[in-house]
C-alpha atoms as a PDB file:
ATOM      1  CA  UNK A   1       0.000   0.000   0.000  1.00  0.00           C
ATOM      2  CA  UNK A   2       1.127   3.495  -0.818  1.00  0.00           C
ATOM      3  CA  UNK A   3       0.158   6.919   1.223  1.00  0.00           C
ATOM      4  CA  UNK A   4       0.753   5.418   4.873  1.00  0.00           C
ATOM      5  CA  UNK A   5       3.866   6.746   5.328  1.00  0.00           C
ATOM      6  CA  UNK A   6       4.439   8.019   9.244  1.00  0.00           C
ATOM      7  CA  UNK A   7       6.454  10.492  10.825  1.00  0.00           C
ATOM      8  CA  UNK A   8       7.847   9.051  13.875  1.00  0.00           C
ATOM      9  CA  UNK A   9       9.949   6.098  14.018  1.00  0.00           C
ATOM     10  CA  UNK A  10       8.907   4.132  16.872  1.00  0.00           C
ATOM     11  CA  UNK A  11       8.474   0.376  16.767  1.00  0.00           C
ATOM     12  CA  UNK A  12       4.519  -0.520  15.389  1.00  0.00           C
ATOM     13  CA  UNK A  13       3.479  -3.434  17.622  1.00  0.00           C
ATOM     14  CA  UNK A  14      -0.491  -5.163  16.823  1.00  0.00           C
ATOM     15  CA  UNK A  15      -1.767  -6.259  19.748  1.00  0.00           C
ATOM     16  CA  UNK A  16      -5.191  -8.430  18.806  1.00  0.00           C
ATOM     17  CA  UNK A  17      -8.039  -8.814  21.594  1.00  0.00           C
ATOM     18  CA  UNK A  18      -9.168  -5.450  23.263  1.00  0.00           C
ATOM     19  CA  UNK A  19     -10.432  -7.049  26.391  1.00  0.00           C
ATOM     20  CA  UNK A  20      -9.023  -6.397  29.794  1.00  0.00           C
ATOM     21  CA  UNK A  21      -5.297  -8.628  29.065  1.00  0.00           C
ATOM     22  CA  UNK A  22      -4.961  -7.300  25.556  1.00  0.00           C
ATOM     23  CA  UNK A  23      -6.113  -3.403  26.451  1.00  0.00           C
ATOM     24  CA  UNK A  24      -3.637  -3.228  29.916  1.00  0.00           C
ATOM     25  CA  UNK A  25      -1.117  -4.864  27.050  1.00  0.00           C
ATOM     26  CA  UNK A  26      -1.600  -2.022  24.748  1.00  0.00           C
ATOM     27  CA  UNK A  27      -1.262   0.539  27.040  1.00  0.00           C
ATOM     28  CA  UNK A  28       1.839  -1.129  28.538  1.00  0.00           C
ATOM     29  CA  UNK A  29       3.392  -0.558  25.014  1.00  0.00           C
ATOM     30  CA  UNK A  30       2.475   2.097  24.333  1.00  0.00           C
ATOM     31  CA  UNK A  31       3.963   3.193  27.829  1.00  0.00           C
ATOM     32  CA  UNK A  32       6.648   1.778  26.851  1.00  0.00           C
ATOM     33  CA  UNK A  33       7.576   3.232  23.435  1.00  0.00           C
ATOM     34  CA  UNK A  34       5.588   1.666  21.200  1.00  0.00           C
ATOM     35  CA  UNK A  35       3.162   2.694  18.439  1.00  0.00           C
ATOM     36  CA  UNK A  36       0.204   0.489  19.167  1.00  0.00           C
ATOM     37  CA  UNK A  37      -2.509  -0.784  17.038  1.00  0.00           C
ATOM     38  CA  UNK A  38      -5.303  -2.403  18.751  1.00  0.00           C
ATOM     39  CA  UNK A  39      -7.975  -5.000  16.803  1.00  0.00           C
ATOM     40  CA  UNK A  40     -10.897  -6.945  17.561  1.00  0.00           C
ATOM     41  CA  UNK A  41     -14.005  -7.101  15.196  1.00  0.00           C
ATOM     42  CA  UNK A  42     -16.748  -5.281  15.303  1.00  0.00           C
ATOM     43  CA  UNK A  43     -19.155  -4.660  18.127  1.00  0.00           C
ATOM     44  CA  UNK A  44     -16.453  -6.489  20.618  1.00  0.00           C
ATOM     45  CA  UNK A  45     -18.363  -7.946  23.839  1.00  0.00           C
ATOM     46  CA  UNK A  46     -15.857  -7.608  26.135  1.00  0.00           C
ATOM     47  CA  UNK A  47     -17.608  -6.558  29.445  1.00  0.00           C
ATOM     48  CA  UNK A  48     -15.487  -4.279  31.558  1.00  0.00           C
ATOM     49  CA  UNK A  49     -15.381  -1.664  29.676  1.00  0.00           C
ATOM     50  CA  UNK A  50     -13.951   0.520  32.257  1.00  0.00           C
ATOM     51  CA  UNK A  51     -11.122  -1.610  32.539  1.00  0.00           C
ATOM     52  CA  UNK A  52     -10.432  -2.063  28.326  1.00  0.00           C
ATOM     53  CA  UNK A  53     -10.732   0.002  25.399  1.00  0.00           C
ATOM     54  CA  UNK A  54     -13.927  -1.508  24.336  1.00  0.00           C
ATOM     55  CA  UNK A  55     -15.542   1.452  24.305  1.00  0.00           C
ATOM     56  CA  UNK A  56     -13.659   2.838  21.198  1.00  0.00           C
ATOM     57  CA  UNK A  57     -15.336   0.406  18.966  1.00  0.00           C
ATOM     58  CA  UNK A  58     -18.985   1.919  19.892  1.00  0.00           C
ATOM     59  CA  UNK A  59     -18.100   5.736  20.685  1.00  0.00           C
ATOM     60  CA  UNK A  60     -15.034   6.240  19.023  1.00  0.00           C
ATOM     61  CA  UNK A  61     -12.535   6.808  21.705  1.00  0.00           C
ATOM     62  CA  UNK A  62     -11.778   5.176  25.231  1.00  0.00           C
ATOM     63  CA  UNK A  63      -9.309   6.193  27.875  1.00  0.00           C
ATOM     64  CA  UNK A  64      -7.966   3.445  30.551  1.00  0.00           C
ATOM     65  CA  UNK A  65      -6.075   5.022  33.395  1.00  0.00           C
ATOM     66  CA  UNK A  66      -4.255   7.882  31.836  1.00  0.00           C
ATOM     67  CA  UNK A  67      -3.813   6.413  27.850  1.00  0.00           C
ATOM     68  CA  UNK A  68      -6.279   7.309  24.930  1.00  0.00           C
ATOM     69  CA  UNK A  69      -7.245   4.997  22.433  1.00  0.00           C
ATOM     70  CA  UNK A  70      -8.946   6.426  19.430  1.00  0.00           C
ATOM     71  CA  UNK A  71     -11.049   4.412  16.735  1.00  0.00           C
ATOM     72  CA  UNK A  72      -9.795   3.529  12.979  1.00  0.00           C
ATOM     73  CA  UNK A  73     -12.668   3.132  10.374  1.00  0.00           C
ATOM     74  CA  UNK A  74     -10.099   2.792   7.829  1.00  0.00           C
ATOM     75  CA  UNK A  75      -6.547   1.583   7.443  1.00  0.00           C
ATOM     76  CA  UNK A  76      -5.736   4.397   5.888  1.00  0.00           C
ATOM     77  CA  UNK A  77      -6.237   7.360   9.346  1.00  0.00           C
ATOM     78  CA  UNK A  78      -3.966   4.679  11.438  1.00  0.00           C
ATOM     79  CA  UNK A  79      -0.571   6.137  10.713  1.00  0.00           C
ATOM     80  CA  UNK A  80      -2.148   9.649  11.501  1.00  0.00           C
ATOM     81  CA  UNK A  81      -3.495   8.693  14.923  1.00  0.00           C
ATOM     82  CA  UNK A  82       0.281   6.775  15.693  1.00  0.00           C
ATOM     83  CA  UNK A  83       1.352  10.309  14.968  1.00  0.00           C
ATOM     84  CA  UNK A  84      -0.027  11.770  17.943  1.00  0.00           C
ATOM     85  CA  UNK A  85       2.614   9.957  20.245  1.00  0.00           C
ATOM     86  CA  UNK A  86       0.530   9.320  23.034  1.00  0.00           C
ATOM     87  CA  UNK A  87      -2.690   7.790  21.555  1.00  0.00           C
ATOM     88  CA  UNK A  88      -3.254   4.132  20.799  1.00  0.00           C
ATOM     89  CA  UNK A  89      -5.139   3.053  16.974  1.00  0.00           C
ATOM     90  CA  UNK A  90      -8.097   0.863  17.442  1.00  0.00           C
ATOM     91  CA  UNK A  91      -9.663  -0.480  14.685  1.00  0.00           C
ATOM     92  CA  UNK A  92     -11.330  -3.895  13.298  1.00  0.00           C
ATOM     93  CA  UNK A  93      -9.443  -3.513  10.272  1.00  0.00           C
ATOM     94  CA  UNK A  94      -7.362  -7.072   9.521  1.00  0.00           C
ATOM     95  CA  UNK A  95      -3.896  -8.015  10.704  1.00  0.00           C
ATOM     96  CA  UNK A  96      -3.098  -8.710   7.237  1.00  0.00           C
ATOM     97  CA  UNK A  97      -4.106  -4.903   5.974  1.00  0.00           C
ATOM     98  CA  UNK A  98      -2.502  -3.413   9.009  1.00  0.00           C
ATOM     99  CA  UNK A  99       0.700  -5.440   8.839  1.00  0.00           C
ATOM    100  CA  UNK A 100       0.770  -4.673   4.800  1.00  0.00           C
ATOM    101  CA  UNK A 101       0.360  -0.668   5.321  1.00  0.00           C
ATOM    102  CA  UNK A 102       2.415  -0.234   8.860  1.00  0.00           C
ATOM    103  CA  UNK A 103       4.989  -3.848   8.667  1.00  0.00           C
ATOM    104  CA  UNK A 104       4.833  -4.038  12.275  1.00  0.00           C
ATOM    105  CA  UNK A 105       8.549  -5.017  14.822  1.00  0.00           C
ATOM    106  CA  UNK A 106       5.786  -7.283  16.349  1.00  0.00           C
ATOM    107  CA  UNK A 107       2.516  -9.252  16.690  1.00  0.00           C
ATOM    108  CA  UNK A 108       1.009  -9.738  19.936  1.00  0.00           C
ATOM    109  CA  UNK A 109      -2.106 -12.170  20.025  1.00  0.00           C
ATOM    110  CA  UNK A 110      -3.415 -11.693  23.771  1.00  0.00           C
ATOM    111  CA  UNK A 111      -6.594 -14.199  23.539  1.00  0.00           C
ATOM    112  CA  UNK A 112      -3.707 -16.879  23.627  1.00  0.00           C
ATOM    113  CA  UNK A 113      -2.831 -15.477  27.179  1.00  0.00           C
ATOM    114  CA  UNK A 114      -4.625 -17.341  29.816  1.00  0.00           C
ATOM    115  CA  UNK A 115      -7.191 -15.822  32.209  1.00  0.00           C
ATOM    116  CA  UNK A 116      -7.766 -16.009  35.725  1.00  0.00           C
ATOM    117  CA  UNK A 117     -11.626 -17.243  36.703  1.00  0.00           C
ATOM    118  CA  UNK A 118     -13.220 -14.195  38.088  1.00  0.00           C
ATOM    119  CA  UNK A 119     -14.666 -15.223  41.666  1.00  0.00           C
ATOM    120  CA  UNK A 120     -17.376 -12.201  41.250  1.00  0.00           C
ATOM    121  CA  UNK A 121     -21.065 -13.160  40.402  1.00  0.00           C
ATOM    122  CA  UNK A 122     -21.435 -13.045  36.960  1.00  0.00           C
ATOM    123  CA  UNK A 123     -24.205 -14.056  34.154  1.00  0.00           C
ATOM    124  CA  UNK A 124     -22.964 -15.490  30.404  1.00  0.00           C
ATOM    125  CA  UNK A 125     -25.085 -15.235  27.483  1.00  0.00           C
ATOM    126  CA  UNK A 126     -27.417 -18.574  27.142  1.00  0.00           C
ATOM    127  CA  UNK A 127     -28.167 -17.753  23.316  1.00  0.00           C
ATOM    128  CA  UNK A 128     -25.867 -15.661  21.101  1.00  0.00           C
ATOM    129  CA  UNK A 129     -27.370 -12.404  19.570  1.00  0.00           C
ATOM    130  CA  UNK A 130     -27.146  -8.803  19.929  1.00  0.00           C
ATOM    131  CA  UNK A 131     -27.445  -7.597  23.920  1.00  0.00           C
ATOM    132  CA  UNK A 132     -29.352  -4.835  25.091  1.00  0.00           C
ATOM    133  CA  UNK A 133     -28.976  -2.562  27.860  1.00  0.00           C
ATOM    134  CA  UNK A 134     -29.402   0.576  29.471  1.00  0.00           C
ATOM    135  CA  UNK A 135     -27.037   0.727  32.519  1.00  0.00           C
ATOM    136  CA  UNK A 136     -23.379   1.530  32.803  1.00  0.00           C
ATOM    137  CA  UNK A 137     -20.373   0.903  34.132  1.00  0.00           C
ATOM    138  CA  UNK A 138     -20.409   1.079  38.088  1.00  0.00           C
ATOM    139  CA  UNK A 139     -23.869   1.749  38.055  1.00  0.00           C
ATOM    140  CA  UNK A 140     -25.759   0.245  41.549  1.00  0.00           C
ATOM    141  CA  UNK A 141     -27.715  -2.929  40.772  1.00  0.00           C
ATOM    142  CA  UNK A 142     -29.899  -5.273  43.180  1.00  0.00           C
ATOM    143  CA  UNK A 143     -30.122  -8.713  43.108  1.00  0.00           C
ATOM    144  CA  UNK A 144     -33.052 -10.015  40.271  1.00  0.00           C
ATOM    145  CA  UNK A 145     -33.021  -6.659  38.670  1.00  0.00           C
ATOM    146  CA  UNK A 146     -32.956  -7.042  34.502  1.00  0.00           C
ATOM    147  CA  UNK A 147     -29.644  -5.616  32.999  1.00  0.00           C
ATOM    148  CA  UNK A 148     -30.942  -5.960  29.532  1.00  0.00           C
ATOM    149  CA  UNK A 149     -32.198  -8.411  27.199  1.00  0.00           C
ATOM    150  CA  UNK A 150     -30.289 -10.880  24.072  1.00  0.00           C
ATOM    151  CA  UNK A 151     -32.361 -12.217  21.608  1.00  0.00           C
ATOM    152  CA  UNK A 152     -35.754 -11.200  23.452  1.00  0.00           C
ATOM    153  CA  UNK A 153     -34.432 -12.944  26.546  1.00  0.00           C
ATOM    154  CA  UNK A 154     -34.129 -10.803  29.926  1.00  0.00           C
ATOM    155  CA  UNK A 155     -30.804 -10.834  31.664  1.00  0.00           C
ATOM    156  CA  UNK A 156     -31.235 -10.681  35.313  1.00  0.00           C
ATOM    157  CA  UNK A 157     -28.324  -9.529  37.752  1.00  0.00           C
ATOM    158  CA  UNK A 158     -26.656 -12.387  39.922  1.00  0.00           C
ATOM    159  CA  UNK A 159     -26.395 -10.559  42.985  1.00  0.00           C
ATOM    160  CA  UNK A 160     -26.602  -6.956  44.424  1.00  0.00           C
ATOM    161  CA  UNK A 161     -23.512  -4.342  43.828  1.00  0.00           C
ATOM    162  CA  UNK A 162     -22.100  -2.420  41.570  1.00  0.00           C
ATOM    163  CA  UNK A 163     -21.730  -3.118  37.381  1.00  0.00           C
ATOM    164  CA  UNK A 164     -18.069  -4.473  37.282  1.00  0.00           C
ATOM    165  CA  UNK A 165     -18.761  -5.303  33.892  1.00  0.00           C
ATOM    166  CA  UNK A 166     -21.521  -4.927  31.663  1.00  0.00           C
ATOM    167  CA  UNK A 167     -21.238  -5.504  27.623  1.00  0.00           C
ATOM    168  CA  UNK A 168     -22.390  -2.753  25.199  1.00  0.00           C
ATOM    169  CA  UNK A 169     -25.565  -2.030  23.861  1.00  0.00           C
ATOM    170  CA  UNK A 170     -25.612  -3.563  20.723  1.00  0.00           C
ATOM    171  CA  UNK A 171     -22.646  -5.781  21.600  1.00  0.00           C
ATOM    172  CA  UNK A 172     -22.571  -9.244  19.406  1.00  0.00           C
ATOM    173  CA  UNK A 173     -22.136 -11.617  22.051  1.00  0.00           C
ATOM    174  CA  UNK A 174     -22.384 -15.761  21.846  1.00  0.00           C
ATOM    175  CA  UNK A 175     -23.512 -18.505  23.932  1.00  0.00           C
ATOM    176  CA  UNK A 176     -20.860 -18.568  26.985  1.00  0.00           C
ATOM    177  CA  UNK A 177     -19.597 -15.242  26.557  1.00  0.00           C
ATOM    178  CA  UNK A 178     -19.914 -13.145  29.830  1.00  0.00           C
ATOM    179  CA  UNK A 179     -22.508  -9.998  29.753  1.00  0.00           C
ATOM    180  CA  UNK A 180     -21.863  -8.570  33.293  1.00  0.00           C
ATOM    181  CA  UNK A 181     -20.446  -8.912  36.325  1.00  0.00           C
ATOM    182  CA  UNK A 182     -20.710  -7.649  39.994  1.00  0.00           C
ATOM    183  CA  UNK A 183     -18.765  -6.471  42.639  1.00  0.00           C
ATOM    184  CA  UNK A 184     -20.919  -6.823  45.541  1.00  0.00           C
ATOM    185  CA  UNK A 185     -18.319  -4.789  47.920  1.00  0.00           C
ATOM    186  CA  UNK A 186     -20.672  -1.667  46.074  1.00  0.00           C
ATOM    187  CA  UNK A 187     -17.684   0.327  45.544  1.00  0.00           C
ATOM    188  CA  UNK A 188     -17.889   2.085  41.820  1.00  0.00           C
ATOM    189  CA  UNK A 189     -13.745   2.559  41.846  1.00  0.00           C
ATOM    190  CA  UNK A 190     -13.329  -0.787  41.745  1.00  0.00           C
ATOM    191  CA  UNK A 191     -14.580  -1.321  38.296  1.00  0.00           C
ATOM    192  CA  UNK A 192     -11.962   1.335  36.172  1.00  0.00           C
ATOM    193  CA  UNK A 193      -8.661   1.025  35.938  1.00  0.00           C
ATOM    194  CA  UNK A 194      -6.186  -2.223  35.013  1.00  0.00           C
ATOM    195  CA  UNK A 195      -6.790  -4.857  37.321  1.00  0.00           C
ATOM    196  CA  UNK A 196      -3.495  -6.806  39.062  1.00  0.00           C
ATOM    197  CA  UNK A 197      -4.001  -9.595  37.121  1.00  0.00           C
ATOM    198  CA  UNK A 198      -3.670  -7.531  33.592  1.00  0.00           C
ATOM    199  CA  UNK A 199      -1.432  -5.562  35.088  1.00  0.00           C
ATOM    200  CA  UNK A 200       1.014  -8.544  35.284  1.00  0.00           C
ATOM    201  CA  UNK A 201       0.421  -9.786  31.992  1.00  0.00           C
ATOM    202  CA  UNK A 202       0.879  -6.704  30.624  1.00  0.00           C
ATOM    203  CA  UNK A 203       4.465  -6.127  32.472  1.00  0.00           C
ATOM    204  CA  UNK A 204       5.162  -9.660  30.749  1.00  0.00           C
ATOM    205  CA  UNK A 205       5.031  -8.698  27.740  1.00  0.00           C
ATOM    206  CA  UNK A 206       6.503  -4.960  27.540  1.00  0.00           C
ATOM    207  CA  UNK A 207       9.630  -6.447  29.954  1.00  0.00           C
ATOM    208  CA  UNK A 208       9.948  -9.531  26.624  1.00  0.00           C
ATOM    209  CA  UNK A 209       9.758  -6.936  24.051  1.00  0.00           C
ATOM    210  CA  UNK A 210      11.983  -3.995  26.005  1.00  0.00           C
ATOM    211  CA  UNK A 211      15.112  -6.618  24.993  1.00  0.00           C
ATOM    212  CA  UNK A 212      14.002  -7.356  21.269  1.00  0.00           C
ATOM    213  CA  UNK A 213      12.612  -4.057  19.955  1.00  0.00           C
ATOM    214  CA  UNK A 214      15.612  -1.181  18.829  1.00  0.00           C
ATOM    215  CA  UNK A 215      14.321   2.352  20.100  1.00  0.00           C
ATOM    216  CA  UNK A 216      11.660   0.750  22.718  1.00  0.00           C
ATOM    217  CA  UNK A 217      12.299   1.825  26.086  1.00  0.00           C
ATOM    218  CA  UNK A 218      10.532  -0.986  27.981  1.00  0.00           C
ATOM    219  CA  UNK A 219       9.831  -1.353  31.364  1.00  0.00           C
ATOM    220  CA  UNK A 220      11.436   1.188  32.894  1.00  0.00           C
ATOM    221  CA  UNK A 221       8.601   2.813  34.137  1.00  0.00           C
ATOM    222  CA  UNK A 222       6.104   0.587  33.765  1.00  0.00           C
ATOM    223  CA  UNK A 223       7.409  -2.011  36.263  1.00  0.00           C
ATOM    224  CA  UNK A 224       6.948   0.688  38.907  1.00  0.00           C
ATOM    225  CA  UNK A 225       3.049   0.926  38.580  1.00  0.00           C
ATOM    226  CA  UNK A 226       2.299  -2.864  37.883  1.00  0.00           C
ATOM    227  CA  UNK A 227       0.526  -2.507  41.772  1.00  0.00           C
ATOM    228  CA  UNK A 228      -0.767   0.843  41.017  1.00  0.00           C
ATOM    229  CA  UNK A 229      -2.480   1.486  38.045  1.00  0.00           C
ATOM    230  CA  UNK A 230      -6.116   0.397  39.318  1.00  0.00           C
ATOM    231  CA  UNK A 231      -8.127   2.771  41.670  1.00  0.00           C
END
């Protein structure tokens, strides 16, 4: 592809999966040195949105802690957003188009990292469809309450607390996928920022690619808020 040249010359690193791994992972990098690209397909289900950049695929931007990611439509406004310096590119456009226009230092599939089982009350989706919901992020919820609706079906909340997670209106979700979760302790800080867990896979993988990538500073200051970075 032609017309995609950029004007700085840090390392391009894809990072695939926008959930709460692959989002702490991008911002790590990006932390770090990197220019980050962020994709997951359209309408992404992840549900805690205040602790990922989900929220760029639906409103166009998303911040998590102190890093802004801002929405691609095409391949072709990705090298412009890199630009800025301190803003991640999210986008659904494909690995291949992204690695033809950008010919990333390196590739960074994070739905191959493994997950810790939340212990919070949660519900998953018993039918695949499009979910529907009013409520937000942190908002209070009591036990029984409906949270939305997928495929005509009400989704009821698991327990009383606060919405830890909660997927998107208009979210395409399938059968096992997680819509929300709780935290019954009812306090709304606990459901922005990186979680601990994230927070170490992220530290992972910037301290792996601090020694491989030419002009990436690493984990220098990164390492240093791996137990600080959530409210």
């Amino acid at each position: 592809m032609t017309g995609h040249r950029r004007c700085d010359d840090r390392p391009v690193v894809v990072v695939v999966g926008c959930d709460d791994v692959g989002s702490a992972i991008a911002r790590g990098l990006n932390r770090g040195g990197a220019a980050v690209v962020l994709i997951d397909a359209a309408d992404p289900p992840w549900p805690q949105r205040g602790m990922c950049y989900a929220d760029a695929w639906y409103v166009g931007g998303a911040t998590l802690v102190d890093v802004d990611a801002c929405f691609c439509a095409s391949v072709k406004s990705i090298p412009a957003v890199l630009d800025r310096g301190d803003t991640i590119a999210a986008t659904t456009w494909s690995l291949q188009g992204v690695a033809g226009a950008l010919r990333p230092a390196a590739f960074i599939d994070s739905r191959a990292i493994a997950r810790p089982q939340s212990l919070a009350p949660r519900i998953d989706a018993l039918r695949s469809g499009r979910f529907l919901t009013r409520h937000r992020i942190a908002e209070r919820v009591e036990r029984g309450e409906p949270l939305g609706e997928i495929s005509g079906i009400a989704v009821l909340a698991p327990a009383a607390g606060v919405l830890r997670g909660l997927a998107a209106r208009g979210a395409r979700v399938a059968v096992g996928q997680t819509l929300a979760e709780i935290d019954v302790s009812g306090d709304p800080s606990r459901c922005f920022g990186v979680s601990p867990e994230a927070a170490v896979a992220a530290h992972r993988v910037v301290a792996t690619l601090g020694a491989r990538l030419r002009g990436f500073r690493g984990c220098d200051t990164e390492a240093a808020e791996v137990a600080d970075v959530r409210p």
